[in-house]
C-alpha atoms as a PDB file:
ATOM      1  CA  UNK A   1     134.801 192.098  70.819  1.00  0.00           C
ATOM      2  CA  UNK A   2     136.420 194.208  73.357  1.00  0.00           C
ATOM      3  CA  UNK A   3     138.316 197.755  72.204  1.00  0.00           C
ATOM      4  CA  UNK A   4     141.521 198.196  71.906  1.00  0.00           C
ATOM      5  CA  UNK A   5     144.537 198.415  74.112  1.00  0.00           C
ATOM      6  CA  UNK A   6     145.383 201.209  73.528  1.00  0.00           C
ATOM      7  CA  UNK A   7     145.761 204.959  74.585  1.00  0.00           C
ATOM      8  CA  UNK A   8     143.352 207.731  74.080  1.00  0.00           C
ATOM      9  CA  UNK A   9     146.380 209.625  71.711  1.00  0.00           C
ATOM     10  CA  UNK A  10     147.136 207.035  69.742  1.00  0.00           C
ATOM     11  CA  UNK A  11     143.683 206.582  68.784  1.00  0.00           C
ATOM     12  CA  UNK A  12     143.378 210.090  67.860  1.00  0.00           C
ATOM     13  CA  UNK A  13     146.610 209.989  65.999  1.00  0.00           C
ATOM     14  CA  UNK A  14     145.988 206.725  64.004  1.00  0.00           C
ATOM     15  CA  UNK A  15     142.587 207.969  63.488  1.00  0.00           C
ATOM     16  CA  UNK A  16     144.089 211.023  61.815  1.00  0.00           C
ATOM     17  CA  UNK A  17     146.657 209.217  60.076  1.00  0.00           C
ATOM     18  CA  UNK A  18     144.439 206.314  58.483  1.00  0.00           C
ATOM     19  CA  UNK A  19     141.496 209.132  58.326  1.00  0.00           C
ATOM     20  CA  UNK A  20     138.595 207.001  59.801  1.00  0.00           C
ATOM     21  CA  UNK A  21     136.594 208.003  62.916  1.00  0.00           C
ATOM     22  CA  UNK A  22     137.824 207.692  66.306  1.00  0.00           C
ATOM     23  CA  UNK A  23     135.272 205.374  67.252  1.00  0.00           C
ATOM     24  CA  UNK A  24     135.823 202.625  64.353  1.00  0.00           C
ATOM     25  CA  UNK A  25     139.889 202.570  65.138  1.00  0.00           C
ATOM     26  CA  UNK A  26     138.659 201.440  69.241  1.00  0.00           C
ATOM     27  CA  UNK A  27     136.362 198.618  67.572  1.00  0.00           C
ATOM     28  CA  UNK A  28     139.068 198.101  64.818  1.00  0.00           C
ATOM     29  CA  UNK A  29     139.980 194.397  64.821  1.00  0.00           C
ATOM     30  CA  UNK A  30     143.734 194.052  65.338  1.00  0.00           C
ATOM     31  CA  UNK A  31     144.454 192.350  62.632  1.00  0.00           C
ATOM     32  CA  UNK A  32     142.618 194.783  60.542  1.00  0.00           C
ATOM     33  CA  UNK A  33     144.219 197.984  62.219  1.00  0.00           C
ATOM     34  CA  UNK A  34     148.068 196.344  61.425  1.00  0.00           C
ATOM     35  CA  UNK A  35     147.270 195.764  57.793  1.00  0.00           C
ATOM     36  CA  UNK A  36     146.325 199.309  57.630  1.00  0.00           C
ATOM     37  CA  UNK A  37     149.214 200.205  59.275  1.00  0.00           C
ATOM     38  CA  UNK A  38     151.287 198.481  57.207  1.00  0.00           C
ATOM     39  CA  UNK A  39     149.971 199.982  54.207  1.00  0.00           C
ATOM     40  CA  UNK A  40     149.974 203.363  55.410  1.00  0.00           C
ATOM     41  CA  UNK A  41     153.807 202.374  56.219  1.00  0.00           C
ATOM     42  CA  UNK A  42     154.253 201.428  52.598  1.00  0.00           C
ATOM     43  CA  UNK A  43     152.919 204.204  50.982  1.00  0.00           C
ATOM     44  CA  UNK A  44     155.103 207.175  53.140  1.00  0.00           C
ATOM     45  CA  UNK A  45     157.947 206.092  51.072  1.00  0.00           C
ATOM     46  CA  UNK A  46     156.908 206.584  48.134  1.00  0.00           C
ATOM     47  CA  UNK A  47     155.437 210.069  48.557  1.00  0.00           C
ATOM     48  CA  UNK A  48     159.122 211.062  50.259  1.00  0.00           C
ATOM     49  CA  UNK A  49     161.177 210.312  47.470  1.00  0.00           C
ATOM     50  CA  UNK A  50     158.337 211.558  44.838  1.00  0.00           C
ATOM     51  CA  UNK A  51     158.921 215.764  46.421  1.00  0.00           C
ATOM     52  CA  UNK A  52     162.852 215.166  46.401  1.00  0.00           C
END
């Protein structure tokens, strides 16, 4: 499987935002990487309306 297309700061930044090493986001399946994505997406919500 090749890595991902994609740049060297969004890797760092969705490895900082998912909290998983650098290295496993570039191997990440795609498929994989969007669900997490999407639940990362769903959970922001939440925590915004939780401090207000």
């Amino acid at each position: 499987m090749r890595p991902l297309q994609i740049s060297a700061e969004t890797a760092i930044l969705l490895s900082k935002k998912l909290n998983v090493p650098l290295e496993q986001i570039m191997h990440m399946p795609q498929h994989i990487l969007m669900k997490k994505l999407m639940e990362l997406d769903n959970q922001e919500p939440q925590t915004e309306t939780e401090g207000k």
